[in-house]
Protein backbone atom coordinates (compact mmCIF):
# COMPACT_ATOMS: atom_id res chain seq x y z
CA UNK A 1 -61.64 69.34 6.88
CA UNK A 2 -58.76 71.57 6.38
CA UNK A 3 -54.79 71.79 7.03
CA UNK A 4 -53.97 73.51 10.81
CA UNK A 5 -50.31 73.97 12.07
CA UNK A 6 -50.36 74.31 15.54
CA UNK A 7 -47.68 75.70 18.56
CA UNK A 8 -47.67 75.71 21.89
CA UNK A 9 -45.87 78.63 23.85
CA UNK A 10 -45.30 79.88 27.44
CA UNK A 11 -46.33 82.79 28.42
CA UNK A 12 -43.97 85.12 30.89
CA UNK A 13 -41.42 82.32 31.50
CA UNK A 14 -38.58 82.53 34.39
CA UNK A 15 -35.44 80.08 34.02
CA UNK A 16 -31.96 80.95 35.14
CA UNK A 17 -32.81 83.71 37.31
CA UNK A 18 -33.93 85.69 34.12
CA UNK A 19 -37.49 86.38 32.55
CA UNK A 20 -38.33 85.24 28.96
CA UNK A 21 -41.52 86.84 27.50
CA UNK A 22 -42.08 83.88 26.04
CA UNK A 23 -41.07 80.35 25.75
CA UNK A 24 -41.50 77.60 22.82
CA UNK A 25 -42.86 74.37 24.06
CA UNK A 26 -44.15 72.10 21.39
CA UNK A 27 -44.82 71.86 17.89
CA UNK A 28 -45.11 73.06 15.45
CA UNK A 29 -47.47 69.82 14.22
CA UNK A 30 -50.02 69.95 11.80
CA UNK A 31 -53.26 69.01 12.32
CA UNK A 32 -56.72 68.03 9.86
CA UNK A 33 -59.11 69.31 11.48
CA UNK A 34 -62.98 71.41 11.24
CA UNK A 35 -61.60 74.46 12.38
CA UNK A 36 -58.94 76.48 14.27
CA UNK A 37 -60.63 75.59 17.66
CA UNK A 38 -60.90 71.98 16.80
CA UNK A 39 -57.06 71.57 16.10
CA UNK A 40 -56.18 73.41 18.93
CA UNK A 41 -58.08 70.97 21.16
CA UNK A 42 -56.91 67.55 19.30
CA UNK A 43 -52.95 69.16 19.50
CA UNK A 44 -54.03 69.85 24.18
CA UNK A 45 -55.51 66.44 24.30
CA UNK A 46 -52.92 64.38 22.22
CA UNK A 47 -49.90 65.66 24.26
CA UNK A 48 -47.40 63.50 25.90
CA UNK A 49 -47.89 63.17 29.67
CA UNK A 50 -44.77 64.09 30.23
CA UNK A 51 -44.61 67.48 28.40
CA UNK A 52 -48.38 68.01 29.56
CA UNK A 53 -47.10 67.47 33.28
CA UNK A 54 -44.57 70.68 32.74
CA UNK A 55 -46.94 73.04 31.20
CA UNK A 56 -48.65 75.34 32.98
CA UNK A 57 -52.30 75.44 31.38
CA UNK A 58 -52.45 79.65 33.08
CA UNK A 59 -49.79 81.01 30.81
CA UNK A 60 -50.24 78.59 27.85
CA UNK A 61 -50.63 79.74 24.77
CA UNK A 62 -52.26 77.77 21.49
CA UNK A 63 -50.91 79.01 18.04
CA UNK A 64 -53.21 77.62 15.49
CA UNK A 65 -52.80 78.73 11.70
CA UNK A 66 -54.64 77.70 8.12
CA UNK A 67 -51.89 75.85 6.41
């Protein structure tokens, strides 16, 4: 198992009557995990409901780096 830090970003965000290429959401958290793909998954799945009911899975975006 190895060391992940993962984000989670918005993709093409609108708030205030102005666009924002992109938009930090959560993170960054750090993860053990198998691989890149693995951490990314365990960060989705172990969100709180309540920031996973204001994402919108289209434009999300899963940072996932070795640490």
């Amino acid at each position: 198992m190895s060391l992940f830090e993962v984000v989670i970003i918005h993709e093409e965000c609108e708030k205030d009557d102005r666009t924002y290429d992109e938009e930090f959401v959560f993170g960054p958290k750090m993860v053990m995990a198998g691989d890149e793909q693995k951490a990314a998954m365990e960060t989705v799945l172990s969100l709180d409901a309540d920031v996973a009911a204001k994402l919108d899975r289209r434009r999300m975006k899963v940072l996932v780096r070795p640490f």
